[in-house]
C-alpha atoms as a PDB file:
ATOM      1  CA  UNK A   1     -16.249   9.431  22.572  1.00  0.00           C
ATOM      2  CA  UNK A   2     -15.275  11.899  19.777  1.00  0.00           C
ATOM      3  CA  UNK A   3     -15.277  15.085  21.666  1.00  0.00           C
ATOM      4  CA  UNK A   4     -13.235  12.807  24.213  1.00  0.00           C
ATOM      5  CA  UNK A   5     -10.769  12.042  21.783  1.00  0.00           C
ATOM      6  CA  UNK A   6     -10.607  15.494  20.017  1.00  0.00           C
ATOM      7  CA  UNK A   7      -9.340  16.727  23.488  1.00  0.00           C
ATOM      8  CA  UNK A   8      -6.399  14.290  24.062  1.00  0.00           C
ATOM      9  CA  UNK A   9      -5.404  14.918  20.976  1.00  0.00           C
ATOM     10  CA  UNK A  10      -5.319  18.725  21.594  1.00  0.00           C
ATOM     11  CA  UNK A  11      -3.643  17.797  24.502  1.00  0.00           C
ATOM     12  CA  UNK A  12      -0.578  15.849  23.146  1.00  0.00           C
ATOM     13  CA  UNK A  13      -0.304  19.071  20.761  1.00  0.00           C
ATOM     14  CA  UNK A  14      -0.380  21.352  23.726  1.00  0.00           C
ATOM     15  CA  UNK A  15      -3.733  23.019  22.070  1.00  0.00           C
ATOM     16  CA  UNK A  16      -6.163  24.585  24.090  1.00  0.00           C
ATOM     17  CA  UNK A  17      -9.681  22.609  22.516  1.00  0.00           C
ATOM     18  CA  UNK A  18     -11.257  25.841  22.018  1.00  0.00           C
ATOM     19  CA  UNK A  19      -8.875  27.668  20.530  1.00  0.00           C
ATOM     20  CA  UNK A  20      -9.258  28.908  16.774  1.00  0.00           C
ATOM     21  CA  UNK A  21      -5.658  26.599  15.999  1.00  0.00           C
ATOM     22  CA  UNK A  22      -6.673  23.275  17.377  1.00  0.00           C
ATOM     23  CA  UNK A  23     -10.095  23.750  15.256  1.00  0.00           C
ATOM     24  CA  UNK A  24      -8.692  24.574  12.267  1.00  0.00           C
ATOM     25  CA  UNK A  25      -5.863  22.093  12.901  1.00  0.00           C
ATOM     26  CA  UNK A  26      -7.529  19.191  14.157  1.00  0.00           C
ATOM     27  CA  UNK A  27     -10.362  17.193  12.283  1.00  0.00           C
ATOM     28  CA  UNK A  28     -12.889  13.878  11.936  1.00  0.00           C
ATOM     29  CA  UNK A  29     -12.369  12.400   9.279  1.00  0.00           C
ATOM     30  CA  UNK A  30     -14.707  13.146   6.156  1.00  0.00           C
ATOM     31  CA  UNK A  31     -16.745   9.999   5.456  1.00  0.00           C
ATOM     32  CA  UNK A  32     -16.468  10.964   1.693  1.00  0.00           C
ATOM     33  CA  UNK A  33     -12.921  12.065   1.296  1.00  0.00           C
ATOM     34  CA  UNK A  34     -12.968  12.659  -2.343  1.00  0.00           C
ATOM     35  CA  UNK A  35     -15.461  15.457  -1.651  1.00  0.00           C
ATOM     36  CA  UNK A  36     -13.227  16.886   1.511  1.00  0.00           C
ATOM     37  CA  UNK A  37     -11.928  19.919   1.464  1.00  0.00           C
ATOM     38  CA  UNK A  38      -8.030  20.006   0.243  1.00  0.00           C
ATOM     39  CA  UNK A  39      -5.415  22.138   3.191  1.00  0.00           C
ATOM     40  CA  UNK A  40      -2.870  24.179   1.539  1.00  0.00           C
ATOM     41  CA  UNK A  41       0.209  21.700   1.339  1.00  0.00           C
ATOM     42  CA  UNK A  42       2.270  24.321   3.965  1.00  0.00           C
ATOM     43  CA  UNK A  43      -0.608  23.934   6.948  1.00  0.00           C
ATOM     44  CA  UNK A  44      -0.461  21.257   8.898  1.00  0.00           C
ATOM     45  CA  UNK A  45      -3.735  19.531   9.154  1.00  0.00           C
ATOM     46  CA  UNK A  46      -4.440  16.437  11.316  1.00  0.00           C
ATOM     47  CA  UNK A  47      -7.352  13.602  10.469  1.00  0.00           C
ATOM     48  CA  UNK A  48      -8.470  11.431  12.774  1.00  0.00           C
ATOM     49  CA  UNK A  49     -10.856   8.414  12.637  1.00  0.00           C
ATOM     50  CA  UNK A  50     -11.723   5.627  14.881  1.00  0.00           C
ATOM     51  CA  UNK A  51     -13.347   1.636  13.990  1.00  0.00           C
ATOM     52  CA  UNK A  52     -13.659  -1.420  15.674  1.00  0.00           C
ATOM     53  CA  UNK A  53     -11.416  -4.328  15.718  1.00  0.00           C
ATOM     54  CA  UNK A  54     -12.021  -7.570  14.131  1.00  0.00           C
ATOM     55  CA  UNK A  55     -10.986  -9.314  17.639  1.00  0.00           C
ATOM     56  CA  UNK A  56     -12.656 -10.886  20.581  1.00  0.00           C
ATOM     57  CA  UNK A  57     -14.192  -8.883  23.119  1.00  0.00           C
ATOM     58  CA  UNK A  58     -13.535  -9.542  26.617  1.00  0.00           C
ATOM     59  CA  UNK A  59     -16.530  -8.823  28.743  1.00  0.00           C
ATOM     60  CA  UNK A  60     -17.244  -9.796  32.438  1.00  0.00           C
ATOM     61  CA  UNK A  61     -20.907 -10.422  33.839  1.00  0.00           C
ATOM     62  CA  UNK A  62     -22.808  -9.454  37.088  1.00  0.00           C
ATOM     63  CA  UNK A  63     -24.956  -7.475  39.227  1.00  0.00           C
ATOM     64  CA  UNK A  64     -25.853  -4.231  41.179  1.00  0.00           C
ATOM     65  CA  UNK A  65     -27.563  -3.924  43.831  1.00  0.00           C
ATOM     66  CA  UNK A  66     -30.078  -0.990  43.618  1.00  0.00           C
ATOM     67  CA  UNK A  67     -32.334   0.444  46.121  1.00  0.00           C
ATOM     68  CA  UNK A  68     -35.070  -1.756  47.781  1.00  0.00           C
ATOM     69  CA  UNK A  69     -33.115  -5.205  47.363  1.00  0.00           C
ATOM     70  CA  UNK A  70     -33.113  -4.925  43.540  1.00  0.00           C
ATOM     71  CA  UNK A  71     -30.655  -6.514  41.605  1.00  0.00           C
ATOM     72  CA  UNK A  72     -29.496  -5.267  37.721  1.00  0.00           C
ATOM     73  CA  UNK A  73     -28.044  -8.020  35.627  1.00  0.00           C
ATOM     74  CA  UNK A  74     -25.292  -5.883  34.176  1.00  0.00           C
ATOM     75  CA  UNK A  75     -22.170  -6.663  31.860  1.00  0.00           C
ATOM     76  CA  UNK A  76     -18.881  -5.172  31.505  1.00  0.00           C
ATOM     77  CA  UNK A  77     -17.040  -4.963  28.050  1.00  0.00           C
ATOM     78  CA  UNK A  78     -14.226  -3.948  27.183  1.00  0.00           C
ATOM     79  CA  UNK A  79     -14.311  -3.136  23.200  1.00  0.00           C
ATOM     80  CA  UNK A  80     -11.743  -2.697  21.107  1.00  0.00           C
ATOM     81  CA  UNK A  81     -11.060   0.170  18.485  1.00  0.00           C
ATOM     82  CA  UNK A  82      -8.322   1.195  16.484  1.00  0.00           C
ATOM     83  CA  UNK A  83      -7.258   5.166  16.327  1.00  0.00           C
ATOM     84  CA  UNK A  84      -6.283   6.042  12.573  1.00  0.00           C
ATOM     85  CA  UNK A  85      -4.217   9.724  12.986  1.00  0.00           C
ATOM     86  CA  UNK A  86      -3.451  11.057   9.450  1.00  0.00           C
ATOM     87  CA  UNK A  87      -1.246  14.112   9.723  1.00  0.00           C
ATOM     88  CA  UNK A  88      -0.386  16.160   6.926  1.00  0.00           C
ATOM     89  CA  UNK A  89       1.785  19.607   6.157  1.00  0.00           C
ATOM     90  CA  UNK A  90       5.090  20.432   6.571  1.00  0.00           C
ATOM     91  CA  UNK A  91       5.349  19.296  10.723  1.00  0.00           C
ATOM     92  CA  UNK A  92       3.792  15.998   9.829  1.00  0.00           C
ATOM     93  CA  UNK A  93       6.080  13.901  11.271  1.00  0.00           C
ATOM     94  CA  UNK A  94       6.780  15.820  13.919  1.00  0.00           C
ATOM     95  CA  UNK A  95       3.143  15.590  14.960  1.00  0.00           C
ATOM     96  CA  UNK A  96       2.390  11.912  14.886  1.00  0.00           C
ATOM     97  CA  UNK A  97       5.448  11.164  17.274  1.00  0.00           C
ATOM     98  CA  UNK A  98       3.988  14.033  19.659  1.00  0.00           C
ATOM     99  CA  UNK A  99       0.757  12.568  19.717  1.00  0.00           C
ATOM    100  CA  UNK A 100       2.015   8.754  19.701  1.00  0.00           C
ATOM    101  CA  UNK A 101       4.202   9.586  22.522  1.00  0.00           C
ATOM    102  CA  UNK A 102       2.389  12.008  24.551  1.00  0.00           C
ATOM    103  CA  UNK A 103      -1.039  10.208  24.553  1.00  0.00           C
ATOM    104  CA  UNK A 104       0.426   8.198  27.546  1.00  0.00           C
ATOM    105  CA  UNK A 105       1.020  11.045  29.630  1.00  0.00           C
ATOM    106  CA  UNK A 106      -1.018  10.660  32.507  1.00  0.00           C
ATOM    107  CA  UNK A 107      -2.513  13.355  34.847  1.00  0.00           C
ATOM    108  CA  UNK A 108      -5.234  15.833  35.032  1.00  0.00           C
ATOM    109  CA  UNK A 109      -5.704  17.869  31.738  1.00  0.00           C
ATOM    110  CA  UNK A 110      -3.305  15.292  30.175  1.00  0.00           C
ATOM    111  CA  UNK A 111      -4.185  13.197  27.316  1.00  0.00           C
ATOM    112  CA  UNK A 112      -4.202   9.786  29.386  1.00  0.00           C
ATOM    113  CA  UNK A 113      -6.207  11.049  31.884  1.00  0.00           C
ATOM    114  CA  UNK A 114      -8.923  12.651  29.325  1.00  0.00           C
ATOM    115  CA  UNK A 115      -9.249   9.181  28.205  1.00  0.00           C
ATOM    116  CA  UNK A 116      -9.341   7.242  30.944  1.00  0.00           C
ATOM    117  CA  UNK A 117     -12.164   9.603  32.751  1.00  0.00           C
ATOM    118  CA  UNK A 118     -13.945   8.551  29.319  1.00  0.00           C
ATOM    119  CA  UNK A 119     -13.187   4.753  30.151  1.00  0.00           C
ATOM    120  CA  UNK A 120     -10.915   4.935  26.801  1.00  0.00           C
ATOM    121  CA  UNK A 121      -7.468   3.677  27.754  1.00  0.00           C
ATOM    122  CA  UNK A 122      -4.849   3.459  24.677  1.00  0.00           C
ATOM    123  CA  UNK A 123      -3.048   0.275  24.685  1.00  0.00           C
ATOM    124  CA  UNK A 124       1.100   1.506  25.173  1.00  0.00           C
ATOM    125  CA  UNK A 125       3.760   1.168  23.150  1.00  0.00           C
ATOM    126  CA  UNK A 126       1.402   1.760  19.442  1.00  0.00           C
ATOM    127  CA  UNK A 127       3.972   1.306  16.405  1.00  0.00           C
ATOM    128  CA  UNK A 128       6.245   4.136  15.214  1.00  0.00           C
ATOM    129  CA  UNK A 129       4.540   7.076  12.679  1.00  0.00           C
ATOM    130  CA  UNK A 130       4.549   5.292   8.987  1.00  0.00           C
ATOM    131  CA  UNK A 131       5.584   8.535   6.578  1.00  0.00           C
ATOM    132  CA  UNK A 132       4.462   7.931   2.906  1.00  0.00           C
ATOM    133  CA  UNK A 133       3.899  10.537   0.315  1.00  0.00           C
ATOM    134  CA  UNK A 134       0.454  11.292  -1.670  1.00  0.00           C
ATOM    135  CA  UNK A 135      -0.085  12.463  -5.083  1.00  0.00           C
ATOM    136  CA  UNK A 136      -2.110  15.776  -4.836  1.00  0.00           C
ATOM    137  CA  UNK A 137      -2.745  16.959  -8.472  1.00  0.00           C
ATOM    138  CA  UNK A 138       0.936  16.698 -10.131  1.00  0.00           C
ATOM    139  CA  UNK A 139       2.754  17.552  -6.440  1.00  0.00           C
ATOM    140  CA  UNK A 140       3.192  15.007  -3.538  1.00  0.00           C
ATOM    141  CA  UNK A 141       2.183  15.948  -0.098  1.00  0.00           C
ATOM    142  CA  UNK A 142       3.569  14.150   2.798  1.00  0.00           C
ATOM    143  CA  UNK A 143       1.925  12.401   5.282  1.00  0.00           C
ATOM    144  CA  UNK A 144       2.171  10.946   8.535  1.00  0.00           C
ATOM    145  CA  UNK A 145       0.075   7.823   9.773  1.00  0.00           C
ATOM    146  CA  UNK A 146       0.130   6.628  13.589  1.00  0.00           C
ATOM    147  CA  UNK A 147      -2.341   3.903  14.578  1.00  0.00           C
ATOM    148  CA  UNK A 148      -2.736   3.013  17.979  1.00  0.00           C
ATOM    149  CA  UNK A 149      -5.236   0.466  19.628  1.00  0.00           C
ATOM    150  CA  UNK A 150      -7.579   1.480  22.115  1.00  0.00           C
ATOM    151  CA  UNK A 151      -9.700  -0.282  24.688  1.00  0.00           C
ATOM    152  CA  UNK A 152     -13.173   1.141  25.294  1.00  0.00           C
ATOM    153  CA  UNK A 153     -15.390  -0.057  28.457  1.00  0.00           C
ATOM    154  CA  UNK A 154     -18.516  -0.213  28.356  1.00  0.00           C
ATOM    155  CA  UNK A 155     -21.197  -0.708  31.015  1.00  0.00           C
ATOM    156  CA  UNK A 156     -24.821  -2.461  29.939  1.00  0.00           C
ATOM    157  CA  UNK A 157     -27.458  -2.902  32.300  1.00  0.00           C
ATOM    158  CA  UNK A 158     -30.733  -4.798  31.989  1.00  0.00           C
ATOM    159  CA  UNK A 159     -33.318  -2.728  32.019  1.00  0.00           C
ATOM    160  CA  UNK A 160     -35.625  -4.438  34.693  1.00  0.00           C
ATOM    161  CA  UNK A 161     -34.244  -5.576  38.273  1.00  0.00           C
ATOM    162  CA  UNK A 162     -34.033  -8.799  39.521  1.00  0.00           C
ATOM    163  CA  UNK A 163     -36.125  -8.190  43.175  1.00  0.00           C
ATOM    164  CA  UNK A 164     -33.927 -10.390  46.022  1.00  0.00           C
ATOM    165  CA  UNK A 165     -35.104 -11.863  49.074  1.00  0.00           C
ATOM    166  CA  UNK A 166     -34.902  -8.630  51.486  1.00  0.00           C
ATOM    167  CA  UNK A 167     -36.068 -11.240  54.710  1.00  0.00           C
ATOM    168  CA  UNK A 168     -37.082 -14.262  55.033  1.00  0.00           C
ATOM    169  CA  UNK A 169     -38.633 -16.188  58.017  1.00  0.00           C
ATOM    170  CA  UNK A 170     -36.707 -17.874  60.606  1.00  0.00           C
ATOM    171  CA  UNK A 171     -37.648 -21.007  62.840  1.00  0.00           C
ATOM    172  CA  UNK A 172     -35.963 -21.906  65.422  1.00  0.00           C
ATOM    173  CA  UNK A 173     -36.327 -25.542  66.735  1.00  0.00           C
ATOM    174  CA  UNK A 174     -35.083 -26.539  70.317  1.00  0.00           C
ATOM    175  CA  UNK A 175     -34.352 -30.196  71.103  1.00  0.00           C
END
């Protein structure tokens, strides 16, 4: 999901994934940010993390058929997550609406449709880019937050089959 995610976010940017910008640009976020590595405050830098929501899940139950009349009791979630984007530098702003805007664009090679061949599909209309300032050392760096909820589906499938009747006798009675 995070190389998934790392693309449609290239994507909204216009960034090639490979390309030396969209490395150096775009990033996970550290799990221990006091020991991250600090941008210069004139690149713009762009942290990204992703968590679960504390809501229901909605999930649907049922089967497969598989070869030789087997049946696999499966279930199909739909999870949700929440996409933190922290963007930082002198474009800040600028960034977060790109990527809160563009993430809906659908089409091949376009940030919806990354997601959606992932089974990630962003939930529309996310609310507008929250800027807020940051005290780095005894300057303030600006930042730009965008959060937008995402819906994840997941298949499961038990691990043994269910075998199904493949015939079954017949009797016919005359009267």
């Amino acid at each position: 999901m995070n190389e998934t995610i790392f693309k449609a976010l290239c994507a909204c940017l216009g960034l090639a994934p490979d390309s030396e910008q969209a490395l150096g640009m775009i990033r996970q976020a550290y799990t221990e940010p006091e020991n991250s590595p600090q941008a210069a405050r004139n690149t713009d830098v762009i942290y990204w993390s992703i968590s679960p929501e504390q809501e229901r899940e909605t999930a649907s139950y049922g089967t497969e058929v598989g070869g030789g009349f087997g049946h696999k009791p499966t279930v199909h979630r739909f999870s949700g997550y929440q996409l933190l984007v922290v963007c930082y530098g002198p474009s800040c702003e600028s960034n977060a609406r790109k990527i809160r805007g563009f993430l809906y664009i659908d089409g091949v090679n376009l940030p919806r449709g990354i997601l959606r061949k992932a089974g990630i599909y962003p939930v529309p209309d996310p609310p507008a880019p929250q800027v807020m300032y940051e005290p780095e050392g005894s300057l303030w760096r600006r930042r730009a937050d965008v959060v937008i909820s995402l819906r994840v589906r997941e298949t499961m499938v038990y691990g043994e089959s269910r075998n199904a009747i493949g015939s079954a006798p017949a009797v016919v009675i005359h009267k």
